[in-house]
N, C-alpha and C. Protein backbone atom coordinates (compact mmCIF):
# COMPACT_ATOMS: atom_id res chain seq x y z
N UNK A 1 0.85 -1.18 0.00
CA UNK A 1 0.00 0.00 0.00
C UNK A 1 0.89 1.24 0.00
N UNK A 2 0.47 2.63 -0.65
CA UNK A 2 1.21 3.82 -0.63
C UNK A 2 0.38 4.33 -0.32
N UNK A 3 1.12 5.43 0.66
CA UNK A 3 0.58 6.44 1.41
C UNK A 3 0.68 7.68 0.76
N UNK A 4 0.38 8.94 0.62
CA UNK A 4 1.01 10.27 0.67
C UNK A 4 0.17 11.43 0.41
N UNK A 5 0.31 12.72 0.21
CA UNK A 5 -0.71 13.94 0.10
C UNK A 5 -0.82 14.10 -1.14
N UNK A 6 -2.52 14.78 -1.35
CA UNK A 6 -2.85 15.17 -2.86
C UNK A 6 -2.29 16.11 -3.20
N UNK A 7 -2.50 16.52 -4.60
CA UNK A 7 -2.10 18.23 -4.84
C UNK A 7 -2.48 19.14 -4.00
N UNK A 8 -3.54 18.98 -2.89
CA UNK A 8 -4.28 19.94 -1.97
C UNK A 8 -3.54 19.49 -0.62
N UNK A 9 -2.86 18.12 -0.26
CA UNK A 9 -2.43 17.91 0.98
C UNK A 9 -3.47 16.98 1.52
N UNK A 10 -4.61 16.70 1.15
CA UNK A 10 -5.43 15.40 2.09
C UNK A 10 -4.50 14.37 1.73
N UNK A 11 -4.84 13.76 2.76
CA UNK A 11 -4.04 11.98 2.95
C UNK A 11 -5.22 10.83 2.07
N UNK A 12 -4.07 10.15 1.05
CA UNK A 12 -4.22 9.58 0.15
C UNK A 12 -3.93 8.00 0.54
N UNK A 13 -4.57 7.27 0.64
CA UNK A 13 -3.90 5.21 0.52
C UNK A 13 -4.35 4.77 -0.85
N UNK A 14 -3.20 4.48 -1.50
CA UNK A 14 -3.69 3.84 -2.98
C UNK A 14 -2.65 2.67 -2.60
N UNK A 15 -3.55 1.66 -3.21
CA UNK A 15 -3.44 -0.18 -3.50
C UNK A 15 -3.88 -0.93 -4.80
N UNK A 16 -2.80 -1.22 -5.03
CA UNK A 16 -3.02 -2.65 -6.36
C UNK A 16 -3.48 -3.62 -6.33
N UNK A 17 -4.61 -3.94 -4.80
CA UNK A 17 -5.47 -5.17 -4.42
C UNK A 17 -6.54 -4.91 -5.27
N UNK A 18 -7.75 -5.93 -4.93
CA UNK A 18 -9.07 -5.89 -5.45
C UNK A 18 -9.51 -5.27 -3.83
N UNK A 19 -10.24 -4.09 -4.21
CA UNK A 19 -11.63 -3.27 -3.33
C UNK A 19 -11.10 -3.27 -1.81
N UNK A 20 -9.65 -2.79 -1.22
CA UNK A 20 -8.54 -2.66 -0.28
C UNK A 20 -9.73 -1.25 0.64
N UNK A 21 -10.37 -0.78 -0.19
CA UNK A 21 -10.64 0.36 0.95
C UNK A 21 -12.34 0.20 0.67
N UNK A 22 -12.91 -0.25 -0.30
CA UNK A 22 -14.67 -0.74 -0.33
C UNK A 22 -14.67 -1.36 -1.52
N UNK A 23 -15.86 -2.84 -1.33
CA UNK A 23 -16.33 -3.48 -2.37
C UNK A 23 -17.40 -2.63 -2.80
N UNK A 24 -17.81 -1.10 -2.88
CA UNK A 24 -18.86 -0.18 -3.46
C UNK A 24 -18.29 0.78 -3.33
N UNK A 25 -17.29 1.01 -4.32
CA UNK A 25 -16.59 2.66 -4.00
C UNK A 25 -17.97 3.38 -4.94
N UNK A 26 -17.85 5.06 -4.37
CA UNK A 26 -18.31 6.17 -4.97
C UNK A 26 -17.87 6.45 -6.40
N UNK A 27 -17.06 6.35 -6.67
CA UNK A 27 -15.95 6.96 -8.05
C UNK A 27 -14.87 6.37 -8.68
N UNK A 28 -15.04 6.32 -9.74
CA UNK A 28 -14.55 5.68 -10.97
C UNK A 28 -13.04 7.03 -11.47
N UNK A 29 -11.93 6.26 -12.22
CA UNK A 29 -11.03 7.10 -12.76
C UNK A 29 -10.59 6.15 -13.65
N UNK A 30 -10.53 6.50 -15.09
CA UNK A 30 -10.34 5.27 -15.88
C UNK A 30 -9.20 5.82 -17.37
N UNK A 31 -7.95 5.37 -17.11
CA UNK A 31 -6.93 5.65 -17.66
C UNK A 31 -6.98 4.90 -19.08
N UNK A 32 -7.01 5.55 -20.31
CA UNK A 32 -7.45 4.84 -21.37
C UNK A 32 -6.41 5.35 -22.40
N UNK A 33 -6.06 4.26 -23.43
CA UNK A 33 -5.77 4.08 -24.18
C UNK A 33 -6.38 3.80 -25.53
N UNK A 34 -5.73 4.56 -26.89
CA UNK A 34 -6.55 4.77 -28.15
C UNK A 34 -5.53 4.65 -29.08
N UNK A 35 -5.67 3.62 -30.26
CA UNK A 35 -4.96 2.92 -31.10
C UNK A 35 -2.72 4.02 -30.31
N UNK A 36 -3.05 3.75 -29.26
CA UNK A 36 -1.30 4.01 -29.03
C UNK A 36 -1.27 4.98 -28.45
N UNK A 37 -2.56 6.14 -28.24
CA UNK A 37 -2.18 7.52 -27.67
C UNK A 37 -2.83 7.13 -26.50
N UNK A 38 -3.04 7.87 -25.58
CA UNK A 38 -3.66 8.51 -24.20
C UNK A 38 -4.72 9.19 -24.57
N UNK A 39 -6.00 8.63 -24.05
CA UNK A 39 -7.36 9.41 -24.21
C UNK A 39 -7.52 10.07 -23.59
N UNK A 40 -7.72 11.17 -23.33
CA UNK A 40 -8.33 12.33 -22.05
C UNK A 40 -9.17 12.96 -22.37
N UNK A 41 -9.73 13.41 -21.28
CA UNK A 41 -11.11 14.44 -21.37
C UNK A 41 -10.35 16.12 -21.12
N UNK A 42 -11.06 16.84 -21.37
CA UNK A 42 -10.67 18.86 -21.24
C UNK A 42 -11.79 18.70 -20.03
N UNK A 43 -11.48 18.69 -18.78
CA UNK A 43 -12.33 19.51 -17.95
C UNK A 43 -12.14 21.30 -17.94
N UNK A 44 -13.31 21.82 -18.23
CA UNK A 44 -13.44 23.47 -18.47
C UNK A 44 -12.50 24.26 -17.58
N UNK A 45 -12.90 23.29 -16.41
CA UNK A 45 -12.34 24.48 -15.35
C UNK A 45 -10.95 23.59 -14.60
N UNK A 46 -10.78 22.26 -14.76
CA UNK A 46 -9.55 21.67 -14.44
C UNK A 46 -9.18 21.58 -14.93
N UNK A 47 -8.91 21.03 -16.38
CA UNK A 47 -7.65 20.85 -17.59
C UNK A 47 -8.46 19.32 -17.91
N UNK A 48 -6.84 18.89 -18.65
CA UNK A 48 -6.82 17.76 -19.17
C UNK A 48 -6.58 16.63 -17.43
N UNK A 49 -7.53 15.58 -18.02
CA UNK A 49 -7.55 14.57 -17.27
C UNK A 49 -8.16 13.08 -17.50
N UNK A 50 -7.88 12.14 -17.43
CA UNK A 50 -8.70 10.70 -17.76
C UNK A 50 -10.19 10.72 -17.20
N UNK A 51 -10.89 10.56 -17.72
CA UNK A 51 -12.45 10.48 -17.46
C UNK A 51 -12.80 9.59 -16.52
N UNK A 52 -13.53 10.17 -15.69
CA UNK A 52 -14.08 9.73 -14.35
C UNK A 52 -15.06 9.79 -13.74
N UNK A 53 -15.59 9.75 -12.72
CA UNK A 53 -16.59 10.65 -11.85
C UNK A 53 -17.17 9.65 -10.84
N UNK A 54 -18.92 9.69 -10.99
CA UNK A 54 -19.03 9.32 -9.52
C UNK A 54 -20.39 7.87 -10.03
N UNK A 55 -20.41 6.95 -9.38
CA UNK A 55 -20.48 5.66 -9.20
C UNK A 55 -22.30 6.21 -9.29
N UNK A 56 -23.08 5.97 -10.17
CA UNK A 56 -24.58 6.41 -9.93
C UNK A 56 -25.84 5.27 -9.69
N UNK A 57 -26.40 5.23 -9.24
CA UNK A 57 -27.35 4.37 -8.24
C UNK A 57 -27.95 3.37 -9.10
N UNK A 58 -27.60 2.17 -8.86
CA UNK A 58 -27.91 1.03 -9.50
C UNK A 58 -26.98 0.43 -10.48
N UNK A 59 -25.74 1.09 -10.73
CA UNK A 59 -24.56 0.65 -11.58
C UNK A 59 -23.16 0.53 -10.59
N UNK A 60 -22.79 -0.52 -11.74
CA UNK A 60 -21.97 -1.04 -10.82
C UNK A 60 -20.75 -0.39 -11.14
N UNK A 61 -19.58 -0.26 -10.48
CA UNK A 61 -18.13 0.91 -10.89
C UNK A 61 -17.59 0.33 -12.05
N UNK A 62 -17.80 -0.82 -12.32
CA UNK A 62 -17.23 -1.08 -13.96
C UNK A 62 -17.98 -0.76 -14.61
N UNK A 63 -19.91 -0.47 -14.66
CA UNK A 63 -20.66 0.09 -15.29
C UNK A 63 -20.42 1.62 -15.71
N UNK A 64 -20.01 2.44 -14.37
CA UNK A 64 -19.94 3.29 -14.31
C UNK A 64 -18.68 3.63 -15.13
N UNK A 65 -17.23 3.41 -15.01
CA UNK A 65 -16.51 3.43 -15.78
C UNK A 65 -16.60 3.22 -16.99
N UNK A 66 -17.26 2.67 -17.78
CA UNK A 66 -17.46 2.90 -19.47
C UNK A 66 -18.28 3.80 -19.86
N UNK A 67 -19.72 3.91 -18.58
CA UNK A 67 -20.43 5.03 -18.90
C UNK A 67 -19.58 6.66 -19.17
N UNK A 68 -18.72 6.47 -17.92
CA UNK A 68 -17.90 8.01 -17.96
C UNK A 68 -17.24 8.02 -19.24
N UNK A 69 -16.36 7.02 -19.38
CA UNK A 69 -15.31 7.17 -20.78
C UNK A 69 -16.22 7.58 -21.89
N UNK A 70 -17.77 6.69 -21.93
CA UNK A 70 -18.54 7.55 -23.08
C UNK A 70 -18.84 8.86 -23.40
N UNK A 71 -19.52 9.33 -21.95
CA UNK A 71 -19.91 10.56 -21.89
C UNK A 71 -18.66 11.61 -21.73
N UNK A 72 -17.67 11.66 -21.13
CA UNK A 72 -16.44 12.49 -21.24
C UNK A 72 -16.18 12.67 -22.76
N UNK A 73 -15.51 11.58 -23.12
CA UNK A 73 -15.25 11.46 -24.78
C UNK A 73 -15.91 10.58 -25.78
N UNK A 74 -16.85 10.12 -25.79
CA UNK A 74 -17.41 9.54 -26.78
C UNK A 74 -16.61 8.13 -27.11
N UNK A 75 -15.84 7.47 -26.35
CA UNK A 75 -14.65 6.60 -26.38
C UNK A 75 -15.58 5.17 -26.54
N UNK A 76 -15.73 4.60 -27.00
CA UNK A 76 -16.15 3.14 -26.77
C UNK A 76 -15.51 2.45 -26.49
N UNK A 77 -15.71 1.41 -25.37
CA UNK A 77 -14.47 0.86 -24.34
C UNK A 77 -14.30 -0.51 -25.16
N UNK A 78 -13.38 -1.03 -25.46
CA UNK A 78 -13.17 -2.41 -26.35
C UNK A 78 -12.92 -3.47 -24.74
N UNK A 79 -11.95 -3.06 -23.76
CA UNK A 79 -11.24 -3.83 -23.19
C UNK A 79 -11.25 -2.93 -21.45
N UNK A 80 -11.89 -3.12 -20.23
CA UNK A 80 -11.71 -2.91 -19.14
C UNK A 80 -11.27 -3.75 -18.06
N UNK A 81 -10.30 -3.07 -17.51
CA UNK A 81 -9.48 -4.15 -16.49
C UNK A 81 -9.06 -2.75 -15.38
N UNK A 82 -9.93 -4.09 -14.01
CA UNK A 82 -9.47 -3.18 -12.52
C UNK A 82 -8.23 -3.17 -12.33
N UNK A 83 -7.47 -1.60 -12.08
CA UNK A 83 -6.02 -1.95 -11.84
C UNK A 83 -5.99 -1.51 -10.07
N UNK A 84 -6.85 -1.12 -9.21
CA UNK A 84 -5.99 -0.63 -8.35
C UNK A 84 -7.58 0.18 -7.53
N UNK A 85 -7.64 0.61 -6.36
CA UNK A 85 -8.28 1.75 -5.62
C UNK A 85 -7.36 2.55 -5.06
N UNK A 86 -8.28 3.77 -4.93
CA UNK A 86 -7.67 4.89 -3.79
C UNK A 86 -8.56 5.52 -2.85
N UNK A 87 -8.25 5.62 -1.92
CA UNK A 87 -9.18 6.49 -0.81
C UNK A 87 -8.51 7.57 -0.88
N UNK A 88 -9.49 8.59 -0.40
CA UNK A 88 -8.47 10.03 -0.02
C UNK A 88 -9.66 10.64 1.05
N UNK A 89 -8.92 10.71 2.23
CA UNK A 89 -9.48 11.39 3.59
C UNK A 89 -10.20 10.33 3.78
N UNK A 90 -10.48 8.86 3.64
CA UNK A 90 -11.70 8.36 4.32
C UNK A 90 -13.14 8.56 3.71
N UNK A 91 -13.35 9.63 3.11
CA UNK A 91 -14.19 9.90 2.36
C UNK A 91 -15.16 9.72 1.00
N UNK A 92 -13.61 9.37 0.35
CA UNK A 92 -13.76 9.49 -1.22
C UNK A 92 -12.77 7.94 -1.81
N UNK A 93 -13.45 7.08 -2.41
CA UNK A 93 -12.93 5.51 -2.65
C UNK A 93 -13.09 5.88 -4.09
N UNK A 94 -12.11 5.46 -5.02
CA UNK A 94 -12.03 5.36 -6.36
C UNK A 94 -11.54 4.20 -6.72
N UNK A 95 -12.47 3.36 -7.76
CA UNK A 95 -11.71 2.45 -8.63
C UNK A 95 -10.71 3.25 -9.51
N UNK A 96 -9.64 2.69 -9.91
CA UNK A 96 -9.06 2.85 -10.72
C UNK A 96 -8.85 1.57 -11.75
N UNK A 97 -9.24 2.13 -13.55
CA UNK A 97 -9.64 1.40 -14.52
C UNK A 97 -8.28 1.55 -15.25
N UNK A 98 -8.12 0.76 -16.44
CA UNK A 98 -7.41 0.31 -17.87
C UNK A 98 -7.99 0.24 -18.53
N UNK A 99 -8.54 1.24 -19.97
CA UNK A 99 -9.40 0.68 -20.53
C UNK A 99 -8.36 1.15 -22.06
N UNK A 100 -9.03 -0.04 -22.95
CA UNK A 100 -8.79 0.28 -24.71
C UNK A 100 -10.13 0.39 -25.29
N UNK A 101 -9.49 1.55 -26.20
CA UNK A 101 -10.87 2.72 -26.46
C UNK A 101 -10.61 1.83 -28.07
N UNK A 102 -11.83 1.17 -28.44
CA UNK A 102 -12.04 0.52 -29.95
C UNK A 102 -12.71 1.63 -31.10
N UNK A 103 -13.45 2.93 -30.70
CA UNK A 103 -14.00 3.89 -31.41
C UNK A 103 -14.32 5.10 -30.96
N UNK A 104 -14.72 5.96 -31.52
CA UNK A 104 -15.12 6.96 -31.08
C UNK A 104 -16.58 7.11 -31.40
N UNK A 105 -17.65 7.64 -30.81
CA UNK A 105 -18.56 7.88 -31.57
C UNK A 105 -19.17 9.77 -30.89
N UNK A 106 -19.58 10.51 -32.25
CA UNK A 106 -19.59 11.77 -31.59
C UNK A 106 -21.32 11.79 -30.69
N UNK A 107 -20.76 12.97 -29.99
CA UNK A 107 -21.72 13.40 -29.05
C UNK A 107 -22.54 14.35 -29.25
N UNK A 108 -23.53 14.64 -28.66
CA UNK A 108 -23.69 16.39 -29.20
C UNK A 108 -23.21 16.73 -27.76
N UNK A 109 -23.05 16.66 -26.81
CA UNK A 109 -22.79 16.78 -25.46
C UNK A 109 -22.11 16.29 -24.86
N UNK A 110 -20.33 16.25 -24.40
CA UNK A 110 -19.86 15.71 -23.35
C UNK A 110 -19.89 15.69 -22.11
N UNK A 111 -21.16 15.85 -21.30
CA UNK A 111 -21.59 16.11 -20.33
C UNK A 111 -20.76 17.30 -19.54
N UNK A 112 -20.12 17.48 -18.57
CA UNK A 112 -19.40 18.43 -18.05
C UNK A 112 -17.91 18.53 -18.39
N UNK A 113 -17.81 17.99 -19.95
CA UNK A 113 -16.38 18.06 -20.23
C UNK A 113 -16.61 18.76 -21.93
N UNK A 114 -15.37 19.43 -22.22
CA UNK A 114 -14.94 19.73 -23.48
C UNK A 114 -15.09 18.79 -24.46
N UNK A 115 -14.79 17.24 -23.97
CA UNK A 115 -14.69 16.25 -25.04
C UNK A 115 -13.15 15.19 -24.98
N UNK A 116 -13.27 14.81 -25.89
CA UNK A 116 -11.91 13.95 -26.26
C UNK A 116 -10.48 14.63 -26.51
N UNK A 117 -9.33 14.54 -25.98
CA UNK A 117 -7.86 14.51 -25.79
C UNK A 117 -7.01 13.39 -26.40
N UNK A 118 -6.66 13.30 -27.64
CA UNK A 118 -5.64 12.38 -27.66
C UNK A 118 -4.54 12.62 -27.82
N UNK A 119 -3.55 12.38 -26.68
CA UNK A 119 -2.14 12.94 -27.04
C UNK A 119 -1.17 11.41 -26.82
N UNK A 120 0.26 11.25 -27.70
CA UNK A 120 0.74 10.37 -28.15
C UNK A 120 1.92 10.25 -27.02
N UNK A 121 2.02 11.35 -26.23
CA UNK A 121 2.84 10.97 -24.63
C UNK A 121 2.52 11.56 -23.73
N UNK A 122 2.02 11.10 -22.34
CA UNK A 122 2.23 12.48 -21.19
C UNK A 122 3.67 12.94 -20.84
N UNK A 123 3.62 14.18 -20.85
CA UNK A 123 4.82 14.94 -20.05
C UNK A 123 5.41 14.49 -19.21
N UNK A 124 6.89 14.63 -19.06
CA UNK A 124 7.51 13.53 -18.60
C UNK A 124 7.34 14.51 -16.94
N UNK A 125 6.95 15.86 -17.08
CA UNK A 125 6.54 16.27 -15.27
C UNK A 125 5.52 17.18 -15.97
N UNK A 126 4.75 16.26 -16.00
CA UNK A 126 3.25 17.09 -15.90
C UNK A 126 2.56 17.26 -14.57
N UNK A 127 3.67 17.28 -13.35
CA UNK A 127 2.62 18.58 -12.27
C UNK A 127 2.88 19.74 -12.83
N UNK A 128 4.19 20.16 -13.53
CA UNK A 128 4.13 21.39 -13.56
C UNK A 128 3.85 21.99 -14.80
N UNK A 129 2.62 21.17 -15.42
CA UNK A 129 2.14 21.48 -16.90
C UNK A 129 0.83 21.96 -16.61
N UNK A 130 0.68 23.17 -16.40
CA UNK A 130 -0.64 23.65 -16.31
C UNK A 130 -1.99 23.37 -17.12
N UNK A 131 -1.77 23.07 -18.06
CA UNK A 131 -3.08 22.31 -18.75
C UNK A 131 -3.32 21.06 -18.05
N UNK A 132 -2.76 20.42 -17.44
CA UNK A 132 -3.05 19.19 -16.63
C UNK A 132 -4.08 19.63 -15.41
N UNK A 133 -5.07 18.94 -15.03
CA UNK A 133 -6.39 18.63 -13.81
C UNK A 133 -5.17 18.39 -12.65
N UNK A 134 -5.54 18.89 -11.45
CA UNK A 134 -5.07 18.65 -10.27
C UNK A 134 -4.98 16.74 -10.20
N UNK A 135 -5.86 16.26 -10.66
CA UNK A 135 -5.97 15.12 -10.70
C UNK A 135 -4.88 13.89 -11.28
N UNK A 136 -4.28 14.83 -11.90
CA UNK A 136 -3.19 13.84 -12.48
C UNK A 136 -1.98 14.45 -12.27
N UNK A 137 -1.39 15.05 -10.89
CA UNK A 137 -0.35 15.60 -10.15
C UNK A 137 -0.24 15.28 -8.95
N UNK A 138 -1.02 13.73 -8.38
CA UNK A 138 -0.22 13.17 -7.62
C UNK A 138 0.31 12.45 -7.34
N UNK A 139 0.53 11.40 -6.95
CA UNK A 139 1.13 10.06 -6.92
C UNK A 139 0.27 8.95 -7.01
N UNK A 140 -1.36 9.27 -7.66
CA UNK A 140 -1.70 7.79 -7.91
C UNK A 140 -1.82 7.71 -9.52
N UNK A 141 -1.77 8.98 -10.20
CA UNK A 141 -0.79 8.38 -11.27
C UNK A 141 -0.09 8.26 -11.88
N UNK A 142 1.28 8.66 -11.25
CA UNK A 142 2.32 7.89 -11.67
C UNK A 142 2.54 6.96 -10.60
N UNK A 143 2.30 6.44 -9.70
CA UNK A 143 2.37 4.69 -9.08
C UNK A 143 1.33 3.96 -10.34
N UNK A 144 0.06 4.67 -10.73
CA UNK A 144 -0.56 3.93 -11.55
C UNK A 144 0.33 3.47 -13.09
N UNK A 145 0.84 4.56 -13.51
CA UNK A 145 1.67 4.09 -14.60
C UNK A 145 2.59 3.05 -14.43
N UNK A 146 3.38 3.12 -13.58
CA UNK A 146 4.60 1.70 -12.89
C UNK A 146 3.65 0.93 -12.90
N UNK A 147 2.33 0.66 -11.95
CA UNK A 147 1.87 -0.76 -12.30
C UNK A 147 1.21 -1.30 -13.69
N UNK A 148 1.14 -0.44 -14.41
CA UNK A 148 0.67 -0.52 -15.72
C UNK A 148 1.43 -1.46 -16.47
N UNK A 149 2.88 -0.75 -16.18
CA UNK A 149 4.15 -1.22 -16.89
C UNK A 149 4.78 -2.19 -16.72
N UNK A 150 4.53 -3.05 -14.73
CA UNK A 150 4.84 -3.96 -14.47
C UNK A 150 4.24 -5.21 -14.65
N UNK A 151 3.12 -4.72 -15.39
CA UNK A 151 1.99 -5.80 -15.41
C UNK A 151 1.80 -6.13 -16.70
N UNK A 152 2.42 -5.69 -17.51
CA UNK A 152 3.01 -5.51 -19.17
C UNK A 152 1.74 -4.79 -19.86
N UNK A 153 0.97 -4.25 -19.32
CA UNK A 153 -0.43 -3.46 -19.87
C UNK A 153 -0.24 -2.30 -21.27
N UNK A 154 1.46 -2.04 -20.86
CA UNK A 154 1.49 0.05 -21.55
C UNK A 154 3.16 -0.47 -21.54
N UNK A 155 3.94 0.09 -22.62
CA UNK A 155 5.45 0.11 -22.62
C UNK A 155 6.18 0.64 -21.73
């Protein structure tokens, strides 16, 4: 298990078990891949970030995770695999997903996002890339990338 503070300083436990902090987390974060690039969503007011959100009543967090990847970017999920949870404060439980995006299909609406991001590398220090979401400047993902890599998922 790893411990440490968000971009804001709450206390973070992220684990590479199955459901380490709830078998019903709240929130989904689902790191996707598209014929080789990195899929991301434009949040308006956070930046670029992997599509996510919150676990909605009667679906289950792998439900919920393809739902988000749709509605963020229009992504159609070919391939989903649980890599990992995180708690932060006790509060807030996130699956964390792997998914391969097989299509796109357009939207008229990406719900509370800009839409689709495909870029062919992340920044090798994207905390200090301001187009980046608070969300992807702390340590669950880049621990998420190492297990990606150890698990032969991503090069």
């Amino acid at each position: 298990m790893h411990e440490f503070r968000d971009y804001y300083g709450h206390r973070v436990r992220l684990a590479f078990t199955a459901d380490p902090f709830s078998a019903s987390p709240g929130h989904v974060w689902v790191i996707c891949r598209c014929g080789g690039q990195w899929l991301l969503t434009d949040h308006p007011r956070r930046g670029l970030e992997f599509p996510g959100g919150k676990v909605e009543q009667g679906e289950t967090a792998d439900e919920a995770a393809v739902r988000e990847v749709m509605e963020e970017t229009g992504g159609v999920v070919e391939s989903l695999h649980y890599l990992g949870q995180y708690e932060v404060q006790s509060d807030i439980v996130k699956n964390i997903y792997f998914a391969s995006i097989a299509a796109f299909m357009k939207r008229e609406s990406y719900e509370e996002t800009n839409g689709p991001v495909l870029l062919e590398e992340l920044p090798d220090d994207i905390r200090a890339d301001s187009r980046f979401s608070y969300l992807m400047k702390d340590d669950v993902l880049a621990l998420s990338l190492l297990e990606l890599r150890r698990r032969g998922w991503i090069d």
